[in-house]
Protein backbone atom coordinates (compact mmCIF):
# COMPACT_ATOMS: atom_id res chain seq x y z
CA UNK A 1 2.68 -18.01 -5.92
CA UNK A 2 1.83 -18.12 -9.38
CA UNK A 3 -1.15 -20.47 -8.99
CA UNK A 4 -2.55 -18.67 -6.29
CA UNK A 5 -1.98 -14.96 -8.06
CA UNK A 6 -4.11 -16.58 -11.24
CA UNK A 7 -6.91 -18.06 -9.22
CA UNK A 8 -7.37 -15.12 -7.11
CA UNK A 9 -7.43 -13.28 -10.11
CA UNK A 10 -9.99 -15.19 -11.55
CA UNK A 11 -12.34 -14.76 -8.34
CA UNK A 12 -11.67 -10.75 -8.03
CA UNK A 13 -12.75 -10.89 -11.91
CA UNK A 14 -15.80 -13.02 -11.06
CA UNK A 15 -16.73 -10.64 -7.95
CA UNK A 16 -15.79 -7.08 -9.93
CA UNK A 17 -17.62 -8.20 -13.12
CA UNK A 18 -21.35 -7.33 -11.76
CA UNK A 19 -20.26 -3.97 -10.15
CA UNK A 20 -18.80 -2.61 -13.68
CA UNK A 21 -21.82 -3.57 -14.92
CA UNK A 22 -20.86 -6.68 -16.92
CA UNK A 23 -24.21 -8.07 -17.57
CA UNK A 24 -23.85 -11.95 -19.19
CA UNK A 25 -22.02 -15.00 -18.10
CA UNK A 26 -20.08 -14.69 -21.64
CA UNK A 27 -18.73 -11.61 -21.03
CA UNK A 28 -18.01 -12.28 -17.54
CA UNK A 29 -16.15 -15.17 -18.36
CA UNK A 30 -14.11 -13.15 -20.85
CA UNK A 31 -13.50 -10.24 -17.96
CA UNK A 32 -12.57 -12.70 -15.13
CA UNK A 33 -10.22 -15.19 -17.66
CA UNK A 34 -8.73 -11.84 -18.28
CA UNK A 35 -8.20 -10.59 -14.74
CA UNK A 36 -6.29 -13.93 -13.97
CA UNK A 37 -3.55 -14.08 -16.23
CA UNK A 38 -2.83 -10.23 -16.16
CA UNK A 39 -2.69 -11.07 -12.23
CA UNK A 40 0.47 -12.87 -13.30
CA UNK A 41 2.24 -9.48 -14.71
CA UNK A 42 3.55 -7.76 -12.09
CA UNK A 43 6.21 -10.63 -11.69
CA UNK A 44 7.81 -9.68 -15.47
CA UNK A 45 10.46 -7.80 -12.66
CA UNK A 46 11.37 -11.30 -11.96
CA UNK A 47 13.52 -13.37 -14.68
CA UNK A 48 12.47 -16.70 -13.36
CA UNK A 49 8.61 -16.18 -12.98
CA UNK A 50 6.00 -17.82 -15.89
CA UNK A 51 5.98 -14.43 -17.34
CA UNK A 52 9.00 -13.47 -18.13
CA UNK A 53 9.08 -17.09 -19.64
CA UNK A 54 6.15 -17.56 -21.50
CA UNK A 55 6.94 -16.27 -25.07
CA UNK A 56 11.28 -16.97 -24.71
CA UNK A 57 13.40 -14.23 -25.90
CA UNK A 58 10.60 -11.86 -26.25
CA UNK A 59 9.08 -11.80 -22.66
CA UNK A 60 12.33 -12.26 -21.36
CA UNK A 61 13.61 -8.48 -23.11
CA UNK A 62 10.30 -7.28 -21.58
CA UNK A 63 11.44 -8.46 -18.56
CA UNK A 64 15.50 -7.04 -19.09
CA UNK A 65 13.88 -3.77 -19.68
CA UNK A 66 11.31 -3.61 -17.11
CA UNK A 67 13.93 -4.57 -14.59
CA UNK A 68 16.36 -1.90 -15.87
CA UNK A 69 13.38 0.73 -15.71
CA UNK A 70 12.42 -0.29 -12.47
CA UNK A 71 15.72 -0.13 -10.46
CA UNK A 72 16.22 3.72 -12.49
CA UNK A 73 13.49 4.33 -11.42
CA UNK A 74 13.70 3.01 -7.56
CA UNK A 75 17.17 5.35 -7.75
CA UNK A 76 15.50 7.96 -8.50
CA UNK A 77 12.45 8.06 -6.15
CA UNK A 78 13.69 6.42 -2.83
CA UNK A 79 13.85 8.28 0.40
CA UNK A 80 17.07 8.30 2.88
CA UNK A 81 14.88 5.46 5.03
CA UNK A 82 13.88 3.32 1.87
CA UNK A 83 16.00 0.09 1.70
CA UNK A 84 19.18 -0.20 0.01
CA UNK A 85 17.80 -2.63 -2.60
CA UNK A 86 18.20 -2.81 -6.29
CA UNK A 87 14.63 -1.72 -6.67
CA UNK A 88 13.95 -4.22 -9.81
CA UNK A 89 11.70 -7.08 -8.18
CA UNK A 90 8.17 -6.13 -6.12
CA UNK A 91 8.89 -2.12 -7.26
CA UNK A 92 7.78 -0.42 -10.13
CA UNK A 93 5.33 -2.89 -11.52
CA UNK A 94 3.66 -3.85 -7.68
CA UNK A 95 2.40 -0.66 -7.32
CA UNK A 96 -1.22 0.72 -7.90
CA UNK A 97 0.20 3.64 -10.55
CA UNK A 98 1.55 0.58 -12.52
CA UNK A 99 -1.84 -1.01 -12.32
CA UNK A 100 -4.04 2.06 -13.44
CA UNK A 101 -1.26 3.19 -15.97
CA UNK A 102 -1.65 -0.17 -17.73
CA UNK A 103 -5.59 -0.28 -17.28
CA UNK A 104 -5.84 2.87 -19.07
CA UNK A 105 -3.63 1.18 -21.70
CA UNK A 106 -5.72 -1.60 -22.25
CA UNK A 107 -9.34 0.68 -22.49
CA UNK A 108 -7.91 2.81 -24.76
CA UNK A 109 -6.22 -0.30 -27.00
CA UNK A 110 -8.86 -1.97 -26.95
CA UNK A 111 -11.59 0.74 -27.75
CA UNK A 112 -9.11 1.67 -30.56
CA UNK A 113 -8.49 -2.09 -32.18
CA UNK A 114 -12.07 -3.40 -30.99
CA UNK A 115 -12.76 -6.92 -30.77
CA UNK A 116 -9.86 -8.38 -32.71
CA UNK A 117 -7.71 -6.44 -29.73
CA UNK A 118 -10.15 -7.66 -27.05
CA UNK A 119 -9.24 -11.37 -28.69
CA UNK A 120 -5.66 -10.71 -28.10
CA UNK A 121 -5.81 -8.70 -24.45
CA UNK A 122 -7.77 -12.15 -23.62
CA UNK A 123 -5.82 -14.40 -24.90
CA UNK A 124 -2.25 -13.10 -23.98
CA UNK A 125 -4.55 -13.28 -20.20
CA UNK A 126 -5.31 -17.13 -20.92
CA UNK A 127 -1.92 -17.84 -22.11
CA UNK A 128 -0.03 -16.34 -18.63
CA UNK A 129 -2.60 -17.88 -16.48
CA UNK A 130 -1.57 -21.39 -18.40
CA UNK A 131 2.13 -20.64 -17.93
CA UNK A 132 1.64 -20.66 -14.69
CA UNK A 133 -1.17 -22.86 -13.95
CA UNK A 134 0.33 -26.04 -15.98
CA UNK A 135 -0.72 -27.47 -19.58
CA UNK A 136 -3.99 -28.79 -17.86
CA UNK A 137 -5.36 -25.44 -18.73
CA UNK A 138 -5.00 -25.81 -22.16
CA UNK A 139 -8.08 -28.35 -23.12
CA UNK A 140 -10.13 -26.56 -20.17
CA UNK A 141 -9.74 -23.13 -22.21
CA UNK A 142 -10.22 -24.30 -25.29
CA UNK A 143 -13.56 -26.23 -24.26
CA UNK A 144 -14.27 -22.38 -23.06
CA UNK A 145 -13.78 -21.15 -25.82
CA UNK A 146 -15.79 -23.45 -27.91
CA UNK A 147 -18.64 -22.63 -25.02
CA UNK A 148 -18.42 -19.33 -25.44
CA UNK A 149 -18.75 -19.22 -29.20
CA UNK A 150 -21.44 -21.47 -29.73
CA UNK A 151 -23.76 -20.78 -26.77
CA UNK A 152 -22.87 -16.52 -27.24
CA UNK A 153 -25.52 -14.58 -28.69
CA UNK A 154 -25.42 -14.32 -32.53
CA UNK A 155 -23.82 -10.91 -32.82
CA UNK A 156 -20.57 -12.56 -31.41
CA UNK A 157 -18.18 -9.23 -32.49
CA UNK A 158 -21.00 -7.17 -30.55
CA UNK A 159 -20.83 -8.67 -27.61
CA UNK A 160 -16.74 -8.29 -27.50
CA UNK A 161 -16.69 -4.78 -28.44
CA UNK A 162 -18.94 -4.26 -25.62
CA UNK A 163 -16.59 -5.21 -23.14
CA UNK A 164 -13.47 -3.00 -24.73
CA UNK A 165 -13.93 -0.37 -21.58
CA UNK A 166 -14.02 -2.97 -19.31
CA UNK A 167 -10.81 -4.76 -20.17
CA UNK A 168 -8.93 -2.46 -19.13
CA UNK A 169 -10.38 -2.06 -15.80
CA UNK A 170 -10.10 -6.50 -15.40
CA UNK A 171 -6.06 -5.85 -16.45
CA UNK A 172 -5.66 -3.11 -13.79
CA UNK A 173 -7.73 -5.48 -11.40
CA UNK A 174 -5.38 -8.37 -11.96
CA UNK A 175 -2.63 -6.46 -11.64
CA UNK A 176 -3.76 -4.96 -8.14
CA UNK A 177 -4.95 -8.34 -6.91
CA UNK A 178 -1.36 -9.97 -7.51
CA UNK A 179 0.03 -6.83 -5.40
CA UNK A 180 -2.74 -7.73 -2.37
CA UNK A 181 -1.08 -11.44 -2.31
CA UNK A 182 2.51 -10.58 -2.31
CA UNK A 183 0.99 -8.16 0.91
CA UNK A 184 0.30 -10.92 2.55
CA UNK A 185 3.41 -12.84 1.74
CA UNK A 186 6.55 -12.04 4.18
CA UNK A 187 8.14 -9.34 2.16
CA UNK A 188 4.93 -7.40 1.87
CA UNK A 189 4.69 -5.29 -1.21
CA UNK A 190 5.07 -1.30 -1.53
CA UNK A 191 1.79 -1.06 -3.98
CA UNK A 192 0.81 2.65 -2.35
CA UNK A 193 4.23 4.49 -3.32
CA UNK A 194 4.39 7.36 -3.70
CA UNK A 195 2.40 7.50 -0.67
CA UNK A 196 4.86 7.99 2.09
CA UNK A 197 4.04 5.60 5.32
CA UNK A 198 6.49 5.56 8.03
CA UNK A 199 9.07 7.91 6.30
CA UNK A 200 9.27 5.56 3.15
CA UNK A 201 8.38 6.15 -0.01
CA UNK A 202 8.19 2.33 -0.82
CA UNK A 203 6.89 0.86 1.92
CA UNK A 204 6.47 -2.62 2.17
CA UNK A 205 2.37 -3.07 3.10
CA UNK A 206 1.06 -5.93 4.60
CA UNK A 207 -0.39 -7.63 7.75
CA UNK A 208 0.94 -8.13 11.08
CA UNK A 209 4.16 -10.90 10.56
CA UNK A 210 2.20 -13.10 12.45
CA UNK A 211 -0.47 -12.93 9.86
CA UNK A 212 2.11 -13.11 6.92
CA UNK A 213 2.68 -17.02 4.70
CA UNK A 214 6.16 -18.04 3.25
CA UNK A 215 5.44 -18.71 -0.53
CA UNK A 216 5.26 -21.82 -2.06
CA UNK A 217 4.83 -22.90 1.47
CA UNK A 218 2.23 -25.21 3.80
CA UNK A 219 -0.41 -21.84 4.43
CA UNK A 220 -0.40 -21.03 0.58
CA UNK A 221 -0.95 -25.20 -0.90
CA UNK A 222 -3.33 -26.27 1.77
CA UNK A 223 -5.12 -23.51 2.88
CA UNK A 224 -5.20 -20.45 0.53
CA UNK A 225 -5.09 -22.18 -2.86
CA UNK A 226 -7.95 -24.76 -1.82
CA UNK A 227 -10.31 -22.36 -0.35
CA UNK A 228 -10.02 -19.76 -3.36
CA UNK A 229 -10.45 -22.99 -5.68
CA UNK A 230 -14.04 -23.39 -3.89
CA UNK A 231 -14.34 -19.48 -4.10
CA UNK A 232 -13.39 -19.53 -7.96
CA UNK A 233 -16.28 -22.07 -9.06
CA UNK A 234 -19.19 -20.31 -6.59
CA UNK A 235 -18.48 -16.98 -8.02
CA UNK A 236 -19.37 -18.24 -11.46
CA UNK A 237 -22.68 -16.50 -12.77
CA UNK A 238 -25.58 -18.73 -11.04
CA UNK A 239 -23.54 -21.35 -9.23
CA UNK A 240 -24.36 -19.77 -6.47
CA UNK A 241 -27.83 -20.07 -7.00
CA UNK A 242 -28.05 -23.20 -8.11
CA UNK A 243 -25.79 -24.96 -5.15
CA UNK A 244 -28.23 -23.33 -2.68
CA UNK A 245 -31.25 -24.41 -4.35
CA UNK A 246 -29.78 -27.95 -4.80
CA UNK A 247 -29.14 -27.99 -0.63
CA UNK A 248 -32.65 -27.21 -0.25
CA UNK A 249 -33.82 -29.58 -2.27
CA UNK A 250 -32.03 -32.11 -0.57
CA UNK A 251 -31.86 -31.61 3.01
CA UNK A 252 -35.09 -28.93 3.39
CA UNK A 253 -38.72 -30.86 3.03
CA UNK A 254 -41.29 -29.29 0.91
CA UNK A 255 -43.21 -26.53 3.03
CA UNK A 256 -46.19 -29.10 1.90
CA UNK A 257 -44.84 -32.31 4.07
CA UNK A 258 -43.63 -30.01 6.73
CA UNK A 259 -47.39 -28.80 7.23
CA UNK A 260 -48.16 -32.22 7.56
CA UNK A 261 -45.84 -32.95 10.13
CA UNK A 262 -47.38 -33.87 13.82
């Protein structure tokens, strides 16, 4: 699901940006490129995701360890009707605590280092969404990039220090998005623990089975990736706009000619 986790990221960033109060197409470029690739970190539990791949030996230890923490961790908090699972995949870090704890991370990294640590929270984002989006990505961000700098207002280090609160609320967004997708996948995901549902303490969330996709599958390539595609280009600041008034203009006549209509 990797595709789909970064591209739903990118939309939840797109939608969240205005309700944080993230005022300019600039910066909510930078807060929605950033809420897609941390959308991708939850899966650092698994050894074979994009993740745990993208920067060899060093991800992958972040992984080892995470994995390690995680099934300690699942020992130590499961109930007598949790599963008897290892704990170390779709545990610790698919839950909302994980997602707030590293939010609150980022905000106060970020507020510390300012916009040389906004740089790098945005482009470790940028470099997880290419992992798992393809090399494609990698002309499309730079040509962003060169957007951004060129056509950003002049105080350039201004205008990323003013989004170092904000970061870490995109990371913790990501983070929760990915958790709402594997909900909807078969497994579900236990992202409320320690909130105990059903006599569990990690309950696995998500719709009723019939609702639920198979990753990787039919549901998820032809009808969930395409349609949050669509979504991911409307939510752009004043695409929306634009598209409608470009409809009108084409297929509604002038209020003029229809006046004139018998």
């Amino acid at each position: 699901m990797g595709r789909t986790h970064a591209l739903t990221g990118w939309c939840a960033g797109l939608a969240l940006a205005p309700a944080v109060g993230v005022g300019s197409v600039h910066q909510a470029v930078v807060f929605a490129a950033t809420t897609a690739g941390f959308a991708l970190l939850p899966d650092l539990d698994h050894p074979g995701a994009s993740a745990s791949r993208l920067l060899g030996w060093l991800t992958g230890a972040l992984s080892w360890l995470l994995r390690r923490v995680s099934a300690a961790f699942y020992a130590l908090t499961k109930g007598p009707r949790d599963e008897k699972v290892t704990g170390q995949h779709r545990h610790l870090s698919h839950t909302v605590l994980f997602a707030a704890g590293l939010g609150l991370l980022t905000s106060w990294g970020t507020e510390t280092g300012g916009p040389w640590a906004v740089v790098g929270v945005v482009v470790f984002g940028l470099m997880l969404a290419e992992g798992a989006l393809g090399d494609w990505l990698l002309p499309v961000s730079g040509a962003a990039v060169a957007w951004w700098f060129f056509t950003a207002p002049p105080d350039r280090a201004g205008e990323l220090e003013s989004i170092t609160g904000w970061l870490g609320i995109a990371v913790a967004a990501g983070c929760l998005t990915h958790c709402l997708g594997d909900a909807l996948t078969e497994s579900g995901c236990p992202f409320l623990f320690p909130l105990p549902i059903a006599g569990e303490t990690w309950y696995e969330l998500g719709p009723p089975k019939a609702l639920r996709f198979k990753t990787g599958k039919k549901v998820e390539k032809r009808l969930v990736f395409p349609v949050f595609v669509v979504l991911g280009v409307l939510l752009v600041p004043g695409v929306w706009d634009w598209s409608v008034s470009t409809v009108e203009r084409l297929f509604i006549p002038p209020a003029s000619q229809q006046a004139t209509t018998p």
